[in-house]
Protein backbone atom coordinates (compact mmCIF):
# COMPACT_ATOMS: atom_id res chain seq x y z
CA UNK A 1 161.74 118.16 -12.18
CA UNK A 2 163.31 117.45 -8.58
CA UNK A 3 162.00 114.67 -6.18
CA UNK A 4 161.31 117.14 -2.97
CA UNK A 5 163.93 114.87 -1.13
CA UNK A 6 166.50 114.62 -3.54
CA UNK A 7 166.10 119.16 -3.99
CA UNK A 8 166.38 119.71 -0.31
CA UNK A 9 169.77 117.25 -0.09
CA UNK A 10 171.33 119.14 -2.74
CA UNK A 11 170.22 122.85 -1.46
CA UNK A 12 173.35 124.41 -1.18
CA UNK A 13 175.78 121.80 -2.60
CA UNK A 14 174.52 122.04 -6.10
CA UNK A 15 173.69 125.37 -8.13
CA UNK A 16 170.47 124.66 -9.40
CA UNK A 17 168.91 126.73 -11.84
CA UNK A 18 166.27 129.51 -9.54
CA UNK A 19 163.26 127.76 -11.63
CA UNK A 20 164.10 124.36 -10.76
CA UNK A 21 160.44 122.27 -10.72
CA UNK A 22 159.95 119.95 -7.65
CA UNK A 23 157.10 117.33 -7.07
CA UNK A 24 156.50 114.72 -4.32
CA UNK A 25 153.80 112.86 -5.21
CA UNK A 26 152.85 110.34 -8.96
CA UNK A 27 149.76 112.62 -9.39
CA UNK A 28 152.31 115.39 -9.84
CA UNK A 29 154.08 113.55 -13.13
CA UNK A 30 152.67 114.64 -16.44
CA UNK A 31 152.25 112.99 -19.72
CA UNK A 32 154.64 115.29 -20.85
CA UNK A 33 157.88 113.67 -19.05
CA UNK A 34 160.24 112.43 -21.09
CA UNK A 35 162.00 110.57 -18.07
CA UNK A 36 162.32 109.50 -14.85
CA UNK A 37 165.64 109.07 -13.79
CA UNK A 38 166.74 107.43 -11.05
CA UNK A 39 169.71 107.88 -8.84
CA UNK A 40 171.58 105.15 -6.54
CA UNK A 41 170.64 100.98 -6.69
CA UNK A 42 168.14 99.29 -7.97
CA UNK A 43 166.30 99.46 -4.54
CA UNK A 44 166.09 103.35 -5.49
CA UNK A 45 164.65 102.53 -8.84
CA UNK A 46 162.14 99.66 -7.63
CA UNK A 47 160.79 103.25 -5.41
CA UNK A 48 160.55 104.47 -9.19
CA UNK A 49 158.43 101.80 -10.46
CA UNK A 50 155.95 102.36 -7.85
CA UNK A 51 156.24 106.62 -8.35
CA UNK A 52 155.43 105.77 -11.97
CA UNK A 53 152.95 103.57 -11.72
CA UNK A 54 150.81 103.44 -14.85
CA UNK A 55 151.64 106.31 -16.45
CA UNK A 56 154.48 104.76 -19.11
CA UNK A 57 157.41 106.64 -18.16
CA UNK A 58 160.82 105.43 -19.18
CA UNK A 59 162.76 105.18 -16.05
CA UNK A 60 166.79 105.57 -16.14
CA UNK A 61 168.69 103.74 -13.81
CA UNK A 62 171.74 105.22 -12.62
CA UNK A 63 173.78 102.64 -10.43
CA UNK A 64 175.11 104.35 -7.15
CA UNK A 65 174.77 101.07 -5.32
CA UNK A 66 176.83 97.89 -5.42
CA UNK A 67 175.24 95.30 -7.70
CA UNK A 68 173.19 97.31 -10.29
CA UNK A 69 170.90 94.74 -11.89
CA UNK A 70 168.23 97.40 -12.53
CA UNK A 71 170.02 100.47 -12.46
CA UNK A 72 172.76 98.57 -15.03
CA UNK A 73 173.96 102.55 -16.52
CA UNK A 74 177.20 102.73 -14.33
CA UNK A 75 178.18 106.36 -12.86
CA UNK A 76 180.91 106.62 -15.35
CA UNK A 77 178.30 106.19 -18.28
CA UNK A 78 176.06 109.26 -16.86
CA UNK A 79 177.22 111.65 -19.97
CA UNK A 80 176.48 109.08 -22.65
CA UNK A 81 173.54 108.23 -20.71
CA UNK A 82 172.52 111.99 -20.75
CA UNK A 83 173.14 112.28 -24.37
CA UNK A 84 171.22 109.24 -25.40
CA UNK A 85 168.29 110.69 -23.84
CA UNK A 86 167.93 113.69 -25.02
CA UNK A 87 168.89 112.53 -28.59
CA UNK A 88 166.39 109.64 -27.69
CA UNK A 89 168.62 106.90 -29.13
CA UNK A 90 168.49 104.49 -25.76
CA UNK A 91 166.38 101.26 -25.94
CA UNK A 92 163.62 100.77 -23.74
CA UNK A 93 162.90 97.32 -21.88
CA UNK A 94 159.58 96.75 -21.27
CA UNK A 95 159.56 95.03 -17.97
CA UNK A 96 156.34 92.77 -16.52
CA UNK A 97 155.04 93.43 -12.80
CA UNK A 98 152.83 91.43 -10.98
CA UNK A 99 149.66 92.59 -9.13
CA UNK A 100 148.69 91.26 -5.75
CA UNK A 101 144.67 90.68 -4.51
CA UNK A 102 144.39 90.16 -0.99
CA UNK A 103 140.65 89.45 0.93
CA UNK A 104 142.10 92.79 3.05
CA UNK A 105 143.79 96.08 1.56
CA UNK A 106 146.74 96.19 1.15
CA UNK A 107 149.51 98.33 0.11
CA UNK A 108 147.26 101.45 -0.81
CA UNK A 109 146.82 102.03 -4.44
CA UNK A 110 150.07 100.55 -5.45
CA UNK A 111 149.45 96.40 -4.82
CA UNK A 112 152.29 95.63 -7.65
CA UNK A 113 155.85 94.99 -7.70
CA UNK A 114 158.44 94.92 -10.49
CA UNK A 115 160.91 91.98 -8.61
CA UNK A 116 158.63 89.84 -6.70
CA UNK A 117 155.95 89.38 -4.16
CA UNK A 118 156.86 87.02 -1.09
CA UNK A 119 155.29 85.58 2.12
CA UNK A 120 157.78 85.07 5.12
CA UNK A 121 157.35 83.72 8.49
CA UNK A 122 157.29 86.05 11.76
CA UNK A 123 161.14 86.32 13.06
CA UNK A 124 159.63 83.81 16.37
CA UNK A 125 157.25 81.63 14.44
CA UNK A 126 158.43 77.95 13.27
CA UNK A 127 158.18 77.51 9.83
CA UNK A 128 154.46 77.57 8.25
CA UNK A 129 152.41 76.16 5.42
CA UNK A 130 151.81 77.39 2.21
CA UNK A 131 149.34 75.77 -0.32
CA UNK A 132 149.95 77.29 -3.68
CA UNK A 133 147.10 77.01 -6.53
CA UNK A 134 147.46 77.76 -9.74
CA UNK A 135 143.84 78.61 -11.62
CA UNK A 136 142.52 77.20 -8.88
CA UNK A 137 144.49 73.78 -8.96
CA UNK A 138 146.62 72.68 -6.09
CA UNK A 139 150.47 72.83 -7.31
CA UNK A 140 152.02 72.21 -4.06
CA UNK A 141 152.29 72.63 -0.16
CA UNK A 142 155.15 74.03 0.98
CA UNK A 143 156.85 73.49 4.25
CA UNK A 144 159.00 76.82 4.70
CA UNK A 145 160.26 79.86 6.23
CA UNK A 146 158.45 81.19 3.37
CA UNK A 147 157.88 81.46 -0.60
CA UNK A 148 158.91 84.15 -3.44
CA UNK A 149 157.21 84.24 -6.48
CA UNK A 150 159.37 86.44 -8.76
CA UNK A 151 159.11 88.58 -12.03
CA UNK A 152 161.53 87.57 -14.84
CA UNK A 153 162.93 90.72 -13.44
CA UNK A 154 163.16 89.83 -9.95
CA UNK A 155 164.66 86.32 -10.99
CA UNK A 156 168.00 88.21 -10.66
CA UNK A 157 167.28 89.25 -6.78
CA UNK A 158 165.93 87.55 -3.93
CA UNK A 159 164.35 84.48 -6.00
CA UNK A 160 168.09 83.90 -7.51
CA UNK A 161 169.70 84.67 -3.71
CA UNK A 162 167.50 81.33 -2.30
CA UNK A 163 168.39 78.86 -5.67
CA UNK A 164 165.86 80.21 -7.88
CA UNK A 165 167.13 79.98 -11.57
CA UNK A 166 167.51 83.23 -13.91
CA UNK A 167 164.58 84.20 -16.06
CA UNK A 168 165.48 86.40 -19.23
CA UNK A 169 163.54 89.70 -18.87
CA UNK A 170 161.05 89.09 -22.01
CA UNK A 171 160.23 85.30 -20.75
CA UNK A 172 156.76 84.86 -19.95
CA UNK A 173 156.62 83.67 -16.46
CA UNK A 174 156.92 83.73 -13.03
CA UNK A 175 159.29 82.09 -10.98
CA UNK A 176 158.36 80.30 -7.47
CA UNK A 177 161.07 79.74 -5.12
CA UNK A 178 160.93 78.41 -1.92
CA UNK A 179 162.53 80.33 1.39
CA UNK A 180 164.46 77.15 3.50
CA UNK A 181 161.97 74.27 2.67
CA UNK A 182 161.59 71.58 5.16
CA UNK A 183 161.04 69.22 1.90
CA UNK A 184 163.98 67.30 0.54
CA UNK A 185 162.00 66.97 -3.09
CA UNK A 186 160.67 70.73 -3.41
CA UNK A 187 162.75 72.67 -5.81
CA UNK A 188 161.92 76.35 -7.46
CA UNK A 189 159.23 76.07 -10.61
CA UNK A 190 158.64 78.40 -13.31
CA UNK A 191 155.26 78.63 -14.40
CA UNK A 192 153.04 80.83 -17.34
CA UNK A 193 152.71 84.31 -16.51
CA UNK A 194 149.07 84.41 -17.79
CA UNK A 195 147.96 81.87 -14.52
CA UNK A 196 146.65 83.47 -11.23
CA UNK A 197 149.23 82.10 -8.20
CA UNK A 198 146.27 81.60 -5.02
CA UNK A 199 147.87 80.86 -1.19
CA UNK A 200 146.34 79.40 1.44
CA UNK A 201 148.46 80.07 5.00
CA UNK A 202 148.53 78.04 7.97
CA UNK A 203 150.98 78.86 10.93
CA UNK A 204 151.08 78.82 14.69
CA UNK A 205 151.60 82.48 14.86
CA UNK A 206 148.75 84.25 14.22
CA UNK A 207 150.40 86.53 12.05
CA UNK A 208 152.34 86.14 8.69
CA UNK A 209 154.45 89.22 6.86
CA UNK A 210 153.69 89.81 3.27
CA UNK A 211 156.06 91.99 0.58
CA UNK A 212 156.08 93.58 -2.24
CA UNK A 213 160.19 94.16 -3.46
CA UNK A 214 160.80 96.28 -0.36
CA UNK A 215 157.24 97.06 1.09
CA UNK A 216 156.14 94.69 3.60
CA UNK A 217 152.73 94.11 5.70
CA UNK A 218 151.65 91.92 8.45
CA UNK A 219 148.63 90.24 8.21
CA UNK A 220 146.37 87.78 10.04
CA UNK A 221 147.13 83.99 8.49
CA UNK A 222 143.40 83.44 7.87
CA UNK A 223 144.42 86.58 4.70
CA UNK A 224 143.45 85.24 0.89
CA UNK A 225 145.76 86.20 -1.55
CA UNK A 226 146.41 85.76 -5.12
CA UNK A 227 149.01 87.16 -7.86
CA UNK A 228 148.65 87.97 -11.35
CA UNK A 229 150.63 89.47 -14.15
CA UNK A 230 149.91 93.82 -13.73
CA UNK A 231 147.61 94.82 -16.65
CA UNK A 232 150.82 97.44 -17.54
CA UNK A 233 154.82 97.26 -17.23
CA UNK A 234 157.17 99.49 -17.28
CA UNK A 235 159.28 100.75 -20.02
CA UNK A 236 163.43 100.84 -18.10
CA UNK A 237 166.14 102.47 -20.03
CA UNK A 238 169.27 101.02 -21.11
CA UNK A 239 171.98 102.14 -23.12
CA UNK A 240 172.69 100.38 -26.90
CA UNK A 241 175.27 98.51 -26.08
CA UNK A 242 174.02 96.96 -22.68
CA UNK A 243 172.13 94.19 -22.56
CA UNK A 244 171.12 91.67 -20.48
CA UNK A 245 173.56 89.15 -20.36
CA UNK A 246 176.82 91.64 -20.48
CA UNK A 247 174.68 92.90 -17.06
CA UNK A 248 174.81 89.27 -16.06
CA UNK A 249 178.46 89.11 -16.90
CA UNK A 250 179.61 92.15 -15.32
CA UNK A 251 177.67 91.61 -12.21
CA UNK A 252 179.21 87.97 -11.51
CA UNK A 253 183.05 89.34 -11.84
C-alpha cells in the first residue's frame, strides 16, 4: 500500500503495478501489514509514528535526509533492507513514547511523541517560568526560553542540540533539558520513565507554544500539563548489523 501523497508524486514517473493499494488515513492500516516503510529523514518517519499509532507496526526507516538517526538504513542499503524484510531476518527496536495530558485538548487523538515534548516561549515574549513536578514534588523552576523533556529516542535530537546528554534507546528515562536558562547552576537531568513530569507556566505573554517532535500548539499560560511514558511503543526496524552506537559513530564523522 501507497500513502495517497507519496502515489500521486510518483504518477507517471514510476510504473506501478494497475492494482497498486493506496490509503490516507491510520484507520485504513490493517493488522495484516507487515510494514510501514518510510521514505526520506527521520522527520518523515516521526509522521510514521504518529500514522501508526497503536497498532504495532514495524516501521522501516529509509534515510533520504541528512543526519538519519531514526531512519539509520542508508539509500544504498534499500536492497538488503528489502530482502531482510521479506525474509523477516531484521531486528526490531522497540522504542518508548511519551503521552502528553493537558487541562485543554490537544493534538487530536494523537497527544504522543516518539522524540520529545517541549514548551517554548512566543518569538516576542522574554523568557518565562517553568515549575517542573515530578509525582507531584517540585524538582525545579526554570528560568528559560523554554524546556524539552526527551525520549531516550529523542536524546539524539533537539534535547542533545541544547547540551542534553545521550540516552541509549532501551534506558528507562526521560531526559529534561533546558532551552537557554537564565540559571548559572541548572543543568539537563535524567529522571525514571515510570514518574509523571507536571508544569506550571508563568509568562508575560499570555500565550506559550507547546510541541510534540514537529507538531506544535499555542496555548493560554494558565494550560496544565503533564507527561507520562505512552502505554505502547513502537517496534523501528534496523538491519543486523546496525546498531546504535555504529549510528552514533557514523552520524558524528
Amino acid at each position: 500500500m501507497l500513502f495517497v501523497s507519496l502515489y500521486d508524486a510518483l504518477q507517471g514517473k514510476v510504473r506501478l503495478p494497475a492494482n497498486a493499494e493506496i490509503f490516507s488515513s491510520s484507520t485504513e492500516l490493517t493488522d495484516d501489514i507487515d510494514y510501514v516503510v518510510s521514505l526520506g529523514g527521520d522527520g518523515t518517519l516521526l509522521d510514521a509514528a504518529i500514522l501508526v499509532r497503536d497498532k504495532g507496526i514495524p516501521v522501516a526507516g529509509i534515510n533520504f535526509g541528512r543526519l538519519g538517526f531514526l531512519a539509520s538504513i542508508g539509500r544504498n542499503e534499500m536492497t538488503e533492507a528489502v530482502k531482510g524484510l521479506a525474509r523477516r531476518s531484521v531486528v526490531l527496536d522497540k522504542r518508548a513514547l511519551i503521552h502528553l495530558d493537558a487541562s485543554l485538548p490537544l493534538f487530536g487523538d494523537t497527544p504522543y511523541a516518539l522524540n520529545e515534548f517541549a514548551i517554548h516561549k512566543r518569538d516576542t515574549a522574554p523568557m518565562i517560568k517553568i515549575r517542573t513536578y515530578l509525582n507531584g514534588e517540585l524538582l525545579n523552576t526554570y528560568w528559560a526560553d523554554g524546556l524539552i523533556l526527551a525520549t531516550p529516542t529523542g536524546s539524539t535530537g533537539y534535547s542533545l542540540s541544547c547540551a542534553g546528554p545521550v540516552v541509549f534507546p532501551d534506558a528507562c528515562s526521560f531526559v529534561l533539558t533546558p532551552i537557554a536558562p537564565h540559571n548559572l547552576n541548572v543543568r539537563p537531568i535524567v529522571v525514571p520513565d515510570n514518574t509523571i513530569i507536571s508544569f506550571e507556566l508563568e509568562s508575560r505573554s499570555d500565550d506559550v507554544i507547546v510541541a510534540l517532535d514537529s507538531r506544535r500548539e499555542i496555548v493560554n499560560k494558565n494550560i496544565q500539563l503533564a507527561v507520562r511514558k505512552e502505554s505502547f511503543m513502537l517496534n523501528l526496524v534496523r538491519l543486523n548489523e546496525n546498531n546504535f552506537l555504529q549510528t552514533g559513530t557514523n552520524k558524528a564523522c
